[in-house]
PDB file of N, CA and C in Angstrom:
ATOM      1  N   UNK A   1     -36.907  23.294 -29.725  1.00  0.00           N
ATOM      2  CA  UNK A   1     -37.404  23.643 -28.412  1.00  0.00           C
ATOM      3  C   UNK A   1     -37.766  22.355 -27.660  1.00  0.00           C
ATOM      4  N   UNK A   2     -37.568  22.139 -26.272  1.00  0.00           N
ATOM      5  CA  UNK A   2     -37.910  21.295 -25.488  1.00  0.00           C
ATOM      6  C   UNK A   2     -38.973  21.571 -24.234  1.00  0.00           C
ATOM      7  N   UNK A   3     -39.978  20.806 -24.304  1.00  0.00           N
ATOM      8  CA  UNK A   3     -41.165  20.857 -23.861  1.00  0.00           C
ATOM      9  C   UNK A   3     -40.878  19.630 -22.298  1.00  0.00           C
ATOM     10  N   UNK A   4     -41.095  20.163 -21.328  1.00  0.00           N
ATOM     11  CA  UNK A   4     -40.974  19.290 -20.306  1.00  0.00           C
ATOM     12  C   UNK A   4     -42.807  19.311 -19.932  1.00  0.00           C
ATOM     13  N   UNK A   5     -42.960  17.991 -19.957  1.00  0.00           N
ATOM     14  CA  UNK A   5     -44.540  17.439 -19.329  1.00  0.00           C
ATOM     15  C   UNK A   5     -44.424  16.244 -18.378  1.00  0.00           C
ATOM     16  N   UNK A   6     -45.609  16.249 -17.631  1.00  0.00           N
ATOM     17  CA  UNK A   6     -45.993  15.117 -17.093  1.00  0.00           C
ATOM     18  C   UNK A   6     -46.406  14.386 -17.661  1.00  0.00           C
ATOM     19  N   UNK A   7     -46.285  12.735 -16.512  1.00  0.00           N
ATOM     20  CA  UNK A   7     -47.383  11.733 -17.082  1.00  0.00           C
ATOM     21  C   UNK A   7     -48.286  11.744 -17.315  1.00  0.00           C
ATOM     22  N   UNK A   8     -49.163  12.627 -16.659  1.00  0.00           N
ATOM     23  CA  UNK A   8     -50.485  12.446 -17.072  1.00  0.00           C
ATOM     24  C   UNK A   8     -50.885  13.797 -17.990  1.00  0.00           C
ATOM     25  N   UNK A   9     -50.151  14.552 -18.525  1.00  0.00           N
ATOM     26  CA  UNK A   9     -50.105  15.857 -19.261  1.00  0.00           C
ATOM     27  C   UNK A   9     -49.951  14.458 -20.512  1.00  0.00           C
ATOM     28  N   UNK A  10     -49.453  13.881 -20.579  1.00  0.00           N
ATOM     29  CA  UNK A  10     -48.244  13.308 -21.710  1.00  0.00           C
ATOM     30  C   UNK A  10     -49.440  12.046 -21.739  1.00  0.00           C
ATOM     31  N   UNK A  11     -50.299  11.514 -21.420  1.00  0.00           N
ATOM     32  CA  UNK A  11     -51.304  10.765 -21.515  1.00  0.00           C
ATOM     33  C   UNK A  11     -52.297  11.370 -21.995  1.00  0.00           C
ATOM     34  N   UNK A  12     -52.855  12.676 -21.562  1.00  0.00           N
ATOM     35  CA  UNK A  12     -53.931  13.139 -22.358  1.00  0.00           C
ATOM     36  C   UNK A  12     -53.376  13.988 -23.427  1.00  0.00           C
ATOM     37  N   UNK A  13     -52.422  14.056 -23.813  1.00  0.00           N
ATOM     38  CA  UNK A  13     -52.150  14.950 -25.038  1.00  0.00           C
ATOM     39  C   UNK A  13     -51.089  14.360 -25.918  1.00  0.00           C
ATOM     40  N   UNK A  14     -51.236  12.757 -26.313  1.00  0.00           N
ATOM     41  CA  UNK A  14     -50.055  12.564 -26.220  1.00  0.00           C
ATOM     42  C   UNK A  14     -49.916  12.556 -28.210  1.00  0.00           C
ATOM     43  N   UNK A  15     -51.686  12.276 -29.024  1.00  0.00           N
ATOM     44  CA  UNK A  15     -51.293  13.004 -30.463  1.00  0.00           C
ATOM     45  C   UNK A  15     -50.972  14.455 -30.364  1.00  0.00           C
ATOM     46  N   UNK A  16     -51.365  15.703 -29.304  1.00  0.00           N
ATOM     47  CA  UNK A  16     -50.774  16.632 -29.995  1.00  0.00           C
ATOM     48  C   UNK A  16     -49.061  16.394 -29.922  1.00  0.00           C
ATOM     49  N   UNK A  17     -48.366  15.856 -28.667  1.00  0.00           N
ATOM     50  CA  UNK A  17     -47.111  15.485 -28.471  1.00  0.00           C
ATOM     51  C   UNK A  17     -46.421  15.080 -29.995  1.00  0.00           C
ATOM     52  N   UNK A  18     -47.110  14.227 -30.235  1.00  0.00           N
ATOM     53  CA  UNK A  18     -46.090  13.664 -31.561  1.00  0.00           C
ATOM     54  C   UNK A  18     -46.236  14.314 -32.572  1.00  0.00           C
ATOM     55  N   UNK A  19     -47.078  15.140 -32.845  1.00  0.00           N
ATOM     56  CA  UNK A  19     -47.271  16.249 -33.830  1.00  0.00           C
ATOM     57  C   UNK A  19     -46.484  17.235 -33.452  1.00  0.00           C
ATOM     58  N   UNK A  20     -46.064  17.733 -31.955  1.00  0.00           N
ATOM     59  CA  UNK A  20     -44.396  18.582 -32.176  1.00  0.00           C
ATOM     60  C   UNK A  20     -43.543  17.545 -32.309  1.00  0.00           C
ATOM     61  N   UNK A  21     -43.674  16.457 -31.803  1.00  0.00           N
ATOM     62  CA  UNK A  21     -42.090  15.635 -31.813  1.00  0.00           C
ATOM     63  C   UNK A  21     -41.751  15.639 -33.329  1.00  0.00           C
ATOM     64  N   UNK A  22     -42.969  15.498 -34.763  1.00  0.00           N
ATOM     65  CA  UNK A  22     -42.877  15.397 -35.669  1.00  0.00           C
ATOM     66  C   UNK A  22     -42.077  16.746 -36.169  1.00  0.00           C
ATOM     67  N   UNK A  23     -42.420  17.853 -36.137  1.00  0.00           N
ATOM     68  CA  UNK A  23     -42.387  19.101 -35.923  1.00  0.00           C
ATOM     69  C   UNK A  23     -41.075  19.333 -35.641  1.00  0.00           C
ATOM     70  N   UNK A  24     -40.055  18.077 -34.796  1.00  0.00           N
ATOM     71  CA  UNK A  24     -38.737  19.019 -34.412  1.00  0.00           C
ATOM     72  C   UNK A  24     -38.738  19.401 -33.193  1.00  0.00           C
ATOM     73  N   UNK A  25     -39.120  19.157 -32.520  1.00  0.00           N
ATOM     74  CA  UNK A  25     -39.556  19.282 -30.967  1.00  0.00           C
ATOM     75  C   UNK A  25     -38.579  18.049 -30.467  1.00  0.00           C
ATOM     76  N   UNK A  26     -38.523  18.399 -28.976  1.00  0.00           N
ATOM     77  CA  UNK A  26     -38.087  17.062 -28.359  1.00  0.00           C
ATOM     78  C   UNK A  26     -38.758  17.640 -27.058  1.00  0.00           C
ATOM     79  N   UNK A  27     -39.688  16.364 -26.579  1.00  0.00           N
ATOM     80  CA  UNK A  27     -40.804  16.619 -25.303  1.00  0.00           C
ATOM     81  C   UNK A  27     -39.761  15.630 -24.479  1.00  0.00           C
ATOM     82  N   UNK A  28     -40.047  16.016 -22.886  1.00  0.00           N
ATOM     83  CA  UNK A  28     -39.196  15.156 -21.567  1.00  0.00           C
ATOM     84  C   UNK A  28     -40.596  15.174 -20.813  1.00  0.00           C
ATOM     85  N   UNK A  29     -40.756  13.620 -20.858  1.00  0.00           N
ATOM     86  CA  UNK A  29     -41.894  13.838 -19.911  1.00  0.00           C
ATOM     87  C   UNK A  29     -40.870  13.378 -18.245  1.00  0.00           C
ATOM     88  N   UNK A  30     -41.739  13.642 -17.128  1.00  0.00           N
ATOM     89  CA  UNK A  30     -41.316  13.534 -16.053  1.00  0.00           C
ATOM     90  C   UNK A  30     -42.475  12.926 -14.903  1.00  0.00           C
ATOM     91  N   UNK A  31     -42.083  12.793 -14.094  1.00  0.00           N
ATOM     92  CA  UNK A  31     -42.789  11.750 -12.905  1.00  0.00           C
ATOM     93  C   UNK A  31     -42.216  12.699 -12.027  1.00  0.00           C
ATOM     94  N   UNK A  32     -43.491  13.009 -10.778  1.00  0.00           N
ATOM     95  CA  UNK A  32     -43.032  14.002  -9.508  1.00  0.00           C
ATOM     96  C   UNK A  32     -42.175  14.997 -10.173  1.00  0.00           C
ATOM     97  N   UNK A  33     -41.531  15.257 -11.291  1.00  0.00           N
ATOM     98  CA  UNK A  33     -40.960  16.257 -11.182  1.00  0.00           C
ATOM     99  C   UNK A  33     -39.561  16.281 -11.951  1.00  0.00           C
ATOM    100  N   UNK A  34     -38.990  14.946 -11.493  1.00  0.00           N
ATOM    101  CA  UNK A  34     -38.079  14.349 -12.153  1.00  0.00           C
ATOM    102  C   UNK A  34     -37.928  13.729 -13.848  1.00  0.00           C
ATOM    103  N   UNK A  35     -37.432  13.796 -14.663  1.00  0.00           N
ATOM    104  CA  UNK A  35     -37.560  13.401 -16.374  1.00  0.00           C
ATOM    105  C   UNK A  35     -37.004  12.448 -15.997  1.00  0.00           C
ATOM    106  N   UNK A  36     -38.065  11.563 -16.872  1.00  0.00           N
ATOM    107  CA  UNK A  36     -37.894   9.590 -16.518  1.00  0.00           C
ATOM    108  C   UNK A  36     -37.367   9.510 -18.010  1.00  0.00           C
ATOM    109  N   UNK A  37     -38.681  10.185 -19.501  1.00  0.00           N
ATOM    110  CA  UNK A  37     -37.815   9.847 -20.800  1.00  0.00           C
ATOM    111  C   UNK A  37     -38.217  10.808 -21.382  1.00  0.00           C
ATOM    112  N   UNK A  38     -37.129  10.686 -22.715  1.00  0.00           N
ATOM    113  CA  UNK A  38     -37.199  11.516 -23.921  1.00  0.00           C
ATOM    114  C   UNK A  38     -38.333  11.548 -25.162  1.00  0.00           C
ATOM    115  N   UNK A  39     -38.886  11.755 -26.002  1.00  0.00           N
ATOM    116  CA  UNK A  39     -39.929  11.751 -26.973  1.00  0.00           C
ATOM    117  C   UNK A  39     -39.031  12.366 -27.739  1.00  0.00           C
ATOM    118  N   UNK A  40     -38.497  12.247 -28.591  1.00  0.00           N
ATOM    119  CA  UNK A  40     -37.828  12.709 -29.951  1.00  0.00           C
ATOM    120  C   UNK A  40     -38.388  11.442 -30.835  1.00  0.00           C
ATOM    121  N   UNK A  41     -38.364  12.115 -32.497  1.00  0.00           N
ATOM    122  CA  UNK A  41     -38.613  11.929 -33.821  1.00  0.00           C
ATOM    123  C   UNK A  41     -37.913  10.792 -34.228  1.00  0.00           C
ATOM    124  N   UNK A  42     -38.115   9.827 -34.650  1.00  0.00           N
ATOM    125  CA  UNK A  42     -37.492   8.671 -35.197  1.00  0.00           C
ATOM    126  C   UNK A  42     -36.511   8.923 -36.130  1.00  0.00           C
ATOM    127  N   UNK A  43     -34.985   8.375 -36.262  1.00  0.00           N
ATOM    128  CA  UNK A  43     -34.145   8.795 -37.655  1.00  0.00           C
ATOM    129  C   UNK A  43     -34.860   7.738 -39.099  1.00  0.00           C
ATOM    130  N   UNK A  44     -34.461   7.946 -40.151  1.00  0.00           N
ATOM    131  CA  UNK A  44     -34.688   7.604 -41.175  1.00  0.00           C
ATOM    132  C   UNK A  44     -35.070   5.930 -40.829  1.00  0.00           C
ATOM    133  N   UNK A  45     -35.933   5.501 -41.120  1.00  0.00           N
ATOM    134  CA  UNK A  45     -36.764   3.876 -40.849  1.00  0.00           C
ATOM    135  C   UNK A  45     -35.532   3.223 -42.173  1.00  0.00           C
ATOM    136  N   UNK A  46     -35.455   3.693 -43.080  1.00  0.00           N
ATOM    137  CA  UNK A  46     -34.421   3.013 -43.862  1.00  0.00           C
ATOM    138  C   UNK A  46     -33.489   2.029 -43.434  1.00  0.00           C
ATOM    139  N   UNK A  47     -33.403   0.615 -43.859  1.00  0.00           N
ATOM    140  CA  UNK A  47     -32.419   0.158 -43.439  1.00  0.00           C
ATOM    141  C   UNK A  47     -31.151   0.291 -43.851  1.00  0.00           C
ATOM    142  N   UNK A  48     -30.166  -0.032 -42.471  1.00  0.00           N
ATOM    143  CA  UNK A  48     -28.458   0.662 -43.026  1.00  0.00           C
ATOM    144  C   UNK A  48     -27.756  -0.699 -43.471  1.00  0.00           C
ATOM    145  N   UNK A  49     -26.837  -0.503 -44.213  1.00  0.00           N
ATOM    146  CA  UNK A  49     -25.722  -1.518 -44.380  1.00  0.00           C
ATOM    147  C   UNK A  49     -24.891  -1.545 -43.581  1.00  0.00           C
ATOM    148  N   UNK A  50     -24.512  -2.768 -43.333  1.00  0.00           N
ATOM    149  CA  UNK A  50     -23.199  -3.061 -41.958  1.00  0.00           C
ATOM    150  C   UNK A  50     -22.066  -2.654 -42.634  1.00  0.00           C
ATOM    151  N   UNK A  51     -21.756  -1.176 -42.289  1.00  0.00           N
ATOM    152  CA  UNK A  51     -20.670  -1.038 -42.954  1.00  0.00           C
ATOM    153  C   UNK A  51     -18.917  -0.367 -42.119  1.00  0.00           C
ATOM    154  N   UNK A  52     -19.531  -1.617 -40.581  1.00  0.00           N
ATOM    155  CA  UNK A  52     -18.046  -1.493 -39.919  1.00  0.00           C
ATOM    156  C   UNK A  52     -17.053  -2.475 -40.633  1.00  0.00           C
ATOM    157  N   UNK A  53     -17.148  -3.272 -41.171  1.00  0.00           N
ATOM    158  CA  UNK A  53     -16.108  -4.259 -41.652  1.00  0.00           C
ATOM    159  C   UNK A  53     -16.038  -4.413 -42.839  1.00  0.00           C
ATOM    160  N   UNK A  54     -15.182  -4.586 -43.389  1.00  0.00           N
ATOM    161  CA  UNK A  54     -15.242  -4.696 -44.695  1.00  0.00           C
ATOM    162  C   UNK A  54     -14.654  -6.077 -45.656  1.00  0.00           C
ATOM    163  N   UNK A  55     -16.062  -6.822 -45.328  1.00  0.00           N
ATOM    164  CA  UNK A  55     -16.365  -8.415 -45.113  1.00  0.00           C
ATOM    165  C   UNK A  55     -17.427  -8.196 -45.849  1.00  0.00           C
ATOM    166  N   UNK A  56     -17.833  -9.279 -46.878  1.00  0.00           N
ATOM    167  CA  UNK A  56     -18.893 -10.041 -47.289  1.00  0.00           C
ATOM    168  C   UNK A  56     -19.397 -10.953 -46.629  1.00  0.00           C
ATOM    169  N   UNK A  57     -20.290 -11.262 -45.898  1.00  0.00           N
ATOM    170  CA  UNK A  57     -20.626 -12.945 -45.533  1.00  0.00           C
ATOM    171  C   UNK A  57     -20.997 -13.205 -46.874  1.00  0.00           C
ATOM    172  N   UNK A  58     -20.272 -14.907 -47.214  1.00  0.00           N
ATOM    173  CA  UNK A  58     -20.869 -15.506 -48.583  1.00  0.00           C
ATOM    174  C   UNK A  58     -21.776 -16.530 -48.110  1.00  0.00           C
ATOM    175  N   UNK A  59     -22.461 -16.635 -49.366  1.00  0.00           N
ATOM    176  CA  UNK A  59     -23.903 -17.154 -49.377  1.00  0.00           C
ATOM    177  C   UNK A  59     -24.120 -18.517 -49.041  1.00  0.00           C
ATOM    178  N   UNK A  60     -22.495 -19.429 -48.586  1.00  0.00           N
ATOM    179  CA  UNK A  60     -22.821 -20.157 -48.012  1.00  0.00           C
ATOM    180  C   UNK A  60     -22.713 -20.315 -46.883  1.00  0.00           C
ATOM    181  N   UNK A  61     -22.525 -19.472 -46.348  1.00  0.00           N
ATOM    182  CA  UNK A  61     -22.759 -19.089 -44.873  1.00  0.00           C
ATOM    183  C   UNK A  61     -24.365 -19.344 -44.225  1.00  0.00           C
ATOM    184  N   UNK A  62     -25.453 -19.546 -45.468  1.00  0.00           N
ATOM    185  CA  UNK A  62     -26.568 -19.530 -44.873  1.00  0.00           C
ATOM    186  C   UNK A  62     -27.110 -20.719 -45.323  1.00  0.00           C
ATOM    187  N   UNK A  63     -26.413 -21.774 -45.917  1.00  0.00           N
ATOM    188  CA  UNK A  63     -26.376 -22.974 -45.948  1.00  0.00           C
ATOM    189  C   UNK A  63     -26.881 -23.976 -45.078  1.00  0.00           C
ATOM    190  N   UNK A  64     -27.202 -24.524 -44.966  1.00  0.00           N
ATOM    191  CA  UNK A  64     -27.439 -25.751 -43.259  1.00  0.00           C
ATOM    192  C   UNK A  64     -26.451 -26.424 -43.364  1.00  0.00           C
ATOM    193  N   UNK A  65     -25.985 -26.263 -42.335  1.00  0.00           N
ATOM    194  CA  UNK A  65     -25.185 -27.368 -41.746  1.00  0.00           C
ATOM    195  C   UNK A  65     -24.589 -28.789 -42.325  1.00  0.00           C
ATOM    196  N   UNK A  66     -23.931 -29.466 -42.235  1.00  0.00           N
ATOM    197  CA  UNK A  66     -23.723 -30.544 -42.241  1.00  0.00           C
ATOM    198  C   UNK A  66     -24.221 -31.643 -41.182  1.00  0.00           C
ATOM    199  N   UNK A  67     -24.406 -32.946 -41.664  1.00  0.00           N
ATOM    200  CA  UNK A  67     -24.993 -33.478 -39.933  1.00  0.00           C
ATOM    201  C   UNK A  67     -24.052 -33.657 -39.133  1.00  0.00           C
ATOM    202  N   UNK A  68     -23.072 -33.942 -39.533  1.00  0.00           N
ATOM    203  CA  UNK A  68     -21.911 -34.137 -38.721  1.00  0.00           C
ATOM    204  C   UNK A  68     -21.474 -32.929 -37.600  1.00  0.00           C
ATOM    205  N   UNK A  69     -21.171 -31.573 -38.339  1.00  0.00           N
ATOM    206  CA  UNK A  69     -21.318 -30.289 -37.599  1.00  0.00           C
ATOM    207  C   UNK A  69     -22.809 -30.153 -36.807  1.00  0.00           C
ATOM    208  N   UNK A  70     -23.707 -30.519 -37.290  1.00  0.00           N
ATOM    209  CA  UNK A  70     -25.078 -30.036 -36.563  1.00  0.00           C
ATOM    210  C   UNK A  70     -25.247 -31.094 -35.551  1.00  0.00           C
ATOM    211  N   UNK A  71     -24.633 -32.349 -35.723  1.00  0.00           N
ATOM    212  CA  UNK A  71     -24.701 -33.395 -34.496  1.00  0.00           C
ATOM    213  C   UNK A  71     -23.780 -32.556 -33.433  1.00  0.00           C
ATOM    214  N   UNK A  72     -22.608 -32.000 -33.597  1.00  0.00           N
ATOM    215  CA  UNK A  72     -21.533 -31.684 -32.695  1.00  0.00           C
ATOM    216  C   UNK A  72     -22.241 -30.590 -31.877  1.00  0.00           C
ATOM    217  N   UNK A  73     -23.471 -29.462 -32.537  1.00  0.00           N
ATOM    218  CA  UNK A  73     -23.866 -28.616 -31.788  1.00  0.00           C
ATOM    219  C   UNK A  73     -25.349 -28.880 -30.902  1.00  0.00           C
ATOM    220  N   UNK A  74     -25.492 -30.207 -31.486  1.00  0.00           N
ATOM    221  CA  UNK A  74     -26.938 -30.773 -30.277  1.00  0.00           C
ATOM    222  C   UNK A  74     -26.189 -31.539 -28.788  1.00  0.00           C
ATOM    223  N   UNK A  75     -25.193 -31.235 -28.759  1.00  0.00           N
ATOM    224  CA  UNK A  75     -24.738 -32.399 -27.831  1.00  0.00           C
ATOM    225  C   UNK A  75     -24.712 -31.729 -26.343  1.00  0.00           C
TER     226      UNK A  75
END
């Protein structure tokens, strides 16, 4: 279910808000009348693996530089 509120509805109520957003809710708050943004539930905080390419970066990739290369990129 979607709950349309105001700013200032959405300022004074805004723990019960996230207790539906938690809930499965998605709240639209609005200004004059108009919906400025969305309030939906965060996806999983888990971090993802980059898994468009199917590439390793290797570990010396995180190496420093050489001075020679690191002189060429101060210039």
């Amino acid at each position: 279910m979607t709950q349309l509120v105001d700013v200032q509805e959405a300022n004074a109520r805004l723990a019960a808000l996230l207790v539906a957003v938690e809930a499965g809710e998605e709240v639209i708050i609005a200004r004059g009348g108009r919906p400025v943004a969305r309030l939906v539930a965060m996806q999983d905080g888990s971090r993802r693996e980059m898994g468009f390419v199917g590439y390793r970066v290797p570990d010396s990739f995180f190496e420093p530089l050489p001075e020679d290369e690191l002189a060429a990129w101060k210039q």
